[in-house]
Every structure is written in structure tokens, then in C-alpha cells.
N, C-alpha and C. Protein backbone atom coordinates (compact mmCIF):
# COMPACT_ATOMS: atom_id res chain seq x y z
N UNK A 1 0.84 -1.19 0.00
CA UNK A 1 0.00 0.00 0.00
C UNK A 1 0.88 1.25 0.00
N UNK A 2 0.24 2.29 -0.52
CA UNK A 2 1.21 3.32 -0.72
C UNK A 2 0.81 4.35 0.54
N UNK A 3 1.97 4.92 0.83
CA UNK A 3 2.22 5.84 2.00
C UNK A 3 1.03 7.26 1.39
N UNK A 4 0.16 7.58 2.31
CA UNK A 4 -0.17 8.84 2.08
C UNK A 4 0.40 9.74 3.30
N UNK A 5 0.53 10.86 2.33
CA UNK A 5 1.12 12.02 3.42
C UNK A 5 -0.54 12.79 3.83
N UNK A 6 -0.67 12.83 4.92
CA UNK A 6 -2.16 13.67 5.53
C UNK A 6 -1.31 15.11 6.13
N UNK A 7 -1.89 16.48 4.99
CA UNK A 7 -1.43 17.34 5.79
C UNK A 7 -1.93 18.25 6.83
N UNK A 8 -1.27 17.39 8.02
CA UNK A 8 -2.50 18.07 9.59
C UNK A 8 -1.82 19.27 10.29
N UNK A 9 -2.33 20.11 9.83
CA UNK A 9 -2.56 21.70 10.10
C UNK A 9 -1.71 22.56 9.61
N UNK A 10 -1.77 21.73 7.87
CA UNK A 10 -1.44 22.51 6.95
C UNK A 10 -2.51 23.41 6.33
N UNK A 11 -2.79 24.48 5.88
CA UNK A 11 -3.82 25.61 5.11
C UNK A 11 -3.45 26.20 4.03
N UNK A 12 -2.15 25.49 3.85
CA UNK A 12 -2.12 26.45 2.08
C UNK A 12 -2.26 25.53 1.56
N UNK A 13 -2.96 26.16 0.50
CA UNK A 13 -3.14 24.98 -0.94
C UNK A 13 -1.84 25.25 -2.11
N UNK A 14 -0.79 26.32 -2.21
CA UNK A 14 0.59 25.52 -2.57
C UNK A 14 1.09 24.92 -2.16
N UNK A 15 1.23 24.70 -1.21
CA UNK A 15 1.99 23.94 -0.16
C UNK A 15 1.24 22.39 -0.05
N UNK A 16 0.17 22.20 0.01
CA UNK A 16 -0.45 21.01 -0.08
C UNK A 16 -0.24 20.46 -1.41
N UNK A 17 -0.42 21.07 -2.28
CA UNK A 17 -0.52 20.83 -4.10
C UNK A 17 1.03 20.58 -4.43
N UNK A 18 1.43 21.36 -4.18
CA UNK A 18 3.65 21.34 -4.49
C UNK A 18 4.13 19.95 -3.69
N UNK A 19 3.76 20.00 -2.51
CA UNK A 19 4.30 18.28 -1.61
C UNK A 19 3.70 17.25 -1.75
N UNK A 20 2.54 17.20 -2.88
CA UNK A 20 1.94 16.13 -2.80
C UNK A 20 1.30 15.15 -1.70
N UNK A 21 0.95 16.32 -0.95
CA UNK A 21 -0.28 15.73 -0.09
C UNK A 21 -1.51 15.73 0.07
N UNK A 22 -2.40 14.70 0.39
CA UNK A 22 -3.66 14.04 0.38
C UNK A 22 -4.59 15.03 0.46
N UNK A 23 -5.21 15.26 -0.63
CA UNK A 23 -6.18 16.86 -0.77
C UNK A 23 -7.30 16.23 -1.43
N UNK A 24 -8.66 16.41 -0.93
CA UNK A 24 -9.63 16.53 -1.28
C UNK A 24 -10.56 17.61 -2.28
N UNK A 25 -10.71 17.24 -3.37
CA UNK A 25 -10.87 18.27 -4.66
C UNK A 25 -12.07 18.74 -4.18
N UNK A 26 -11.79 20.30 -3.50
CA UNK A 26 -12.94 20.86 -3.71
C UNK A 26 -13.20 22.46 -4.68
N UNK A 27 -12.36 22.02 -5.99
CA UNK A 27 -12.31 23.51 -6.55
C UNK A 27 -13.84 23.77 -7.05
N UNK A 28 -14.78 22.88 -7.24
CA UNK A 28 -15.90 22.37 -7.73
C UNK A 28 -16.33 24.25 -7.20
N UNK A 29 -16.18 24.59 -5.80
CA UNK A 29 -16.68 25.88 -5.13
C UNK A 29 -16.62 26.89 -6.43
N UNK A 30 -14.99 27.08 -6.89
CA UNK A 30 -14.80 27.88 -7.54
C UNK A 30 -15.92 28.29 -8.65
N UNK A 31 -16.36 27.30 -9.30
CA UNK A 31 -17.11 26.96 -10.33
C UNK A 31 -18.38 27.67 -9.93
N UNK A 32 -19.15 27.34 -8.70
CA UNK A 32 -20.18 27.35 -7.78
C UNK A 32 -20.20 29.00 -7.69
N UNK A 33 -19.07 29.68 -7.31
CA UNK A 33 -19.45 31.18 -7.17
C UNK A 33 -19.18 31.78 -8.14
N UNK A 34 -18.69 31.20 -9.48
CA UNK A 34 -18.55 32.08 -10.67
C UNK A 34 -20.20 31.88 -11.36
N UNK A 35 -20.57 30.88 -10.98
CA UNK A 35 -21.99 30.70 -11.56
C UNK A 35 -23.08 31.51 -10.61
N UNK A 36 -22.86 31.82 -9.62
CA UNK A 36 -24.29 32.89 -8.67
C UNK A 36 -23.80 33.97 -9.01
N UNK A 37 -24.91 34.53 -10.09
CA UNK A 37 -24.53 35.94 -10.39
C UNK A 37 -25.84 37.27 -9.35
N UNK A 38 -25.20 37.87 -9.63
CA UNK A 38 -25.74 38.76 -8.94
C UNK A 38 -25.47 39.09 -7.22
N UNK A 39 -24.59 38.63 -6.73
CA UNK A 39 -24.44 38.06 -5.43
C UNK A 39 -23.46 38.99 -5.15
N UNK A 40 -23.57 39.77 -4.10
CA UNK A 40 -22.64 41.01 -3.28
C UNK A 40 -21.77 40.52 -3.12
N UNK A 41 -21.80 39.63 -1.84
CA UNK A 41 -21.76 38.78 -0.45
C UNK A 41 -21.91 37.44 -1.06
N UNK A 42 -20.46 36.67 -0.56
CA UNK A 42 -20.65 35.41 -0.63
C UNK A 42 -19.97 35.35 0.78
N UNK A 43 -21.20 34.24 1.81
CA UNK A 43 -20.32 34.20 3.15
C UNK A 43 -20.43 32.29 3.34
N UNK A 44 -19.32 31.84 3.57
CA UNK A 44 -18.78 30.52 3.67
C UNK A 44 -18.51 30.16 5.04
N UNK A 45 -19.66 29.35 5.59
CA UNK A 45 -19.82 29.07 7.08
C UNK A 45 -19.39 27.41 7.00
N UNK A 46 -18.45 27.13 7.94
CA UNK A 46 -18.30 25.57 8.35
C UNK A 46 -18.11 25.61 9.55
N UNK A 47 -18.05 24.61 10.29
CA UNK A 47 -17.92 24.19 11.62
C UNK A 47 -16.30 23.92 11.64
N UNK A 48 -15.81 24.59 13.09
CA UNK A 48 -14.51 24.41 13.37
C UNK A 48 -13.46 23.01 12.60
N UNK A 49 -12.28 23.08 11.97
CA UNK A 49 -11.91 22.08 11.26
C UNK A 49 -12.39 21.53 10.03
N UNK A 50 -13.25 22.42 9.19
CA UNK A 50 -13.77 22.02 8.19
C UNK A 50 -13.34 22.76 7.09
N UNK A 51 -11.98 23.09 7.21
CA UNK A 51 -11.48 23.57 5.78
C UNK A 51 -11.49 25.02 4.91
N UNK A 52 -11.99 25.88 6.27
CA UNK A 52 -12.15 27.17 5.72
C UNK A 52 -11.18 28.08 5.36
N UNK A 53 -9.84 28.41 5.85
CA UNK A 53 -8.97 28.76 5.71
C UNK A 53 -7.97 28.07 4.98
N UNK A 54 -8.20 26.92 4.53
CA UNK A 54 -7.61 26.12 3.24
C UNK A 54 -8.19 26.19 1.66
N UNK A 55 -9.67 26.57 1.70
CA UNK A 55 -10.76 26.69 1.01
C UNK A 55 -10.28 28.38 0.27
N UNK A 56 -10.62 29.36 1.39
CA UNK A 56 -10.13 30.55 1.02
C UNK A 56 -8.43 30.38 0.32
N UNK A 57 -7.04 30.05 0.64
CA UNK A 57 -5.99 29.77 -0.19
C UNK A 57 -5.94 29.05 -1.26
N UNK A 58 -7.40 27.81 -1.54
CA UNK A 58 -7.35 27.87 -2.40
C UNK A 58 -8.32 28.97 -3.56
N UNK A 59 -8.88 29.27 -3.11
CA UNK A 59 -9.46 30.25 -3.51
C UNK A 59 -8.39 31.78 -4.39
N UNK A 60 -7.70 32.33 -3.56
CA UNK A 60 -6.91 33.50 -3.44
C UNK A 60 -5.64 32.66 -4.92
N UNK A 61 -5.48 31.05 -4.59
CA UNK A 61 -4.28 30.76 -5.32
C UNK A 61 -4.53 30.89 -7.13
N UNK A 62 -6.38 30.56 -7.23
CA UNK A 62 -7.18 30.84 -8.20
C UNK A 62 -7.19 31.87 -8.97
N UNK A 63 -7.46 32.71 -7.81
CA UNK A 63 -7.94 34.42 -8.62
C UNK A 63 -6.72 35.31 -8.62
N UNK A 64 -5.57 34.92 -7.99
CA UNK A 64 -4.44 36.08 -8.15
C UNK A 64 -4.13 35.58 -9.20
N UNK A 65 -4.05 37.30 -9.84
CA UNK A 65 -3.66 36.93 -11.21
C UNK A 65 -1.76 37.61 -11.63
N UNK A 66 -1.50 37.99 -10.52
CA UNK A 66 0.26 37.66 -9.98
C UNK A 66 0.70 36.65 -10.37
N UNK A 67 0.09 35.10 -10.27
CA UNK A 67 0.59 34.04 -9.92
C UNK A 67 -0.04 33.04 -11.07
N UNK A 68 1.15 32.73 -11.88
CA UNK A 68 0.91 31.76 -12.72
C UNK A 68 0.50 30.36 -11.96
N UNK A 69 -0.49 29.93 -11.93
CA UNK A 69 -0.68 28.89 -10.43
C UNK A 69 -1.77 27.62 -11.69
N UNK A 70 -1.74 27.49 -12.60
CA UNK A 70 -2.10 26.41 -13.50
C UNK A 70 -2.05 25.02 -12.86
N UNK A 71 -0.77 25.08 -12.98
CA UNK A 71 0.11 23.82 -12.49
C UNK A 71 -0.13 23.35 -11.24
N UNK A 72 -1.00 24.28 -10.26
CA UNK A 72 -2.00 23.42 -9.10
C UNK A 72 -3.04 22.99 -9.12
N UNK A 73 -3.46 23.45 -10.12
CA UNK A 73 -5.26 23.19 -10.34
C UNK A 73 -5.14 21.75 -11.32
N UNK A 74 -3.83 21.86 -12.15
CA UNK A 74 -3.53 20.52 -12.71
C UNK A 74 -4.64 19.30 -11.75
N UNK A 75 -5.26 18.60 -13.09
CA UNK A 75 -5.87 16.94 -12.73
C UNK A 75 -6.88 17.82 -11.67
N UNK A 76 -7.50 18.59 -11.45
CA UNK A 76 -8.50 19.06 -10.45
C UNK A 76 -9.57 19.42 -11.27
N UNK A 77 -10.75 19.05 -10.42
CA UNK A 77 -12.47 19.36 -11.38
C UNK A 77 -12.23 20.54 -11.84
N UNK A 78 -12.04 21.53 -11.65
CA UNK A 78 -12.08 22.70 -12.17
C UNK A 78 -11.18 23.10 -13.55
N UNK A 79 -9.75 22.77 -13.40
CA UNK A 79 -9.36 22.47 -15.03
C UNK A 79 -9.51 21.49 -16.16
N UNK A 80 -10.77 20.75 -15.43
CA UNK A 80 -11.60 20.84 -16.80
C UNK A 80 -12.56 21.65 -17.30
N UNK A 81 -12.82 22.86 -16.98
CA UNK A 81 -13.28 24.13 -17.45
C UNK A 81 -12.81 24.78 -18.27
N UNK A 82 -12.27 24.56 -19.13
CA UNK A 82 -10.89 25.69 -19.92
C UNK A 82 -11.59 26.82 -20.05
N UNK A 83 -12.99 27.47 -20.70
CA UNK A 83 -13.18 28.58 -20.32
C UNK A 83 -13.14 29.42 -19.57
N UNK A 84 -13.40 28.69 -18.07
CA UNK A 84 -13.21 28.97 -16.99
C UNK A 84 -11.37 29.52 -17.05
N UNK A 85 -10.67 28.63 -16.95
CA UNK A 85 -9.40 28.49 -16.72
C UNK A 85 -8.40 29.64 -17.62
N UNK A 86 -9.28 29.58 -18.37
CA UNK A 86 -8.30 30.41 -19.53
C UNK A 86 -8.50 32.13 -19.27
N UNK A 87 -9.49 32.73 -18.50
CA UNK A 87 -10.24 34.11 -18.29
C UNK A 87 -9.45 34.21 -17.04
């Protein structure tokens, strides 16, 4: 069986994505708030330990457009969007 690395109380998503550790694809969000239009306010409530401050980096690693950051979203639901991906 192969070793997974679990990263526990890691919150960046370069840092998770670059070391190859055990990440649960949730760019699906990204997708989710480019599609509610009209929306001021988007507010993202979870219960303690549920990924909010990992959620937001990945988020921020998305939309800065500083940061050639392709190559994380690599093999993730969301780059299969190329429209998406390419704007």
C-alpha cells in the first residue's frame, strides 16, 4: 500500500498541491461562485476544522492573477473548465 502524506494543520493549498499531499478536490466551489450571479456577499460558514482557511488559499491561489498557479489546479475538477481556466 502506498504511503499517504495527511497534511494536519497545513492551510495552504501551494503547499499542499507542491508536496503532494492528500487533498480533497474541492475547486468544484470555484465553479459554484462564478456561476451565482448577482451576489454582493458570498459568506462561507463551516464548523470548526472544516477547511475554511484552506478553502479561502485555495481560492486566493485561483484568482491572483500575480501568480501563474495552472500547475495546481492541474488533474483538479475545475481544469476541466478551460473557459473557466483560460479568463
Amino acid at each position: 500500500m502506498e504511503n499517504v502524506n495527511i497534511p494536519v494543520g497545513t492551510s495552504d493549498f501551494t503547499e499542499i498541491r507542491q508536496k503532494n499531499y492528500y487533498y480533497v478536490d474541492k475547486t468544484g466551489l470555484i465553479e459554484e461562485l462564478l456561476r451565482t450571479a448577482a451576489t454582493k456577499v458570498t459568506l462561507i460558514t463551516r464548523p470548526r476544522r472544516f477547511g475554511k482557511t484552506l478553502g479561502m488559499s485555495m481560492l486566493a491561489d485561483f484568482f491572483d492573477i500575480r501568480k501563474d498557479s495552472g500547475a495546481l489546479f492541474e488533474g483538479l475538477s475545475v481544469s476541466k473548465n478551460q473557459e473557466l481556466c483560460e479568463t
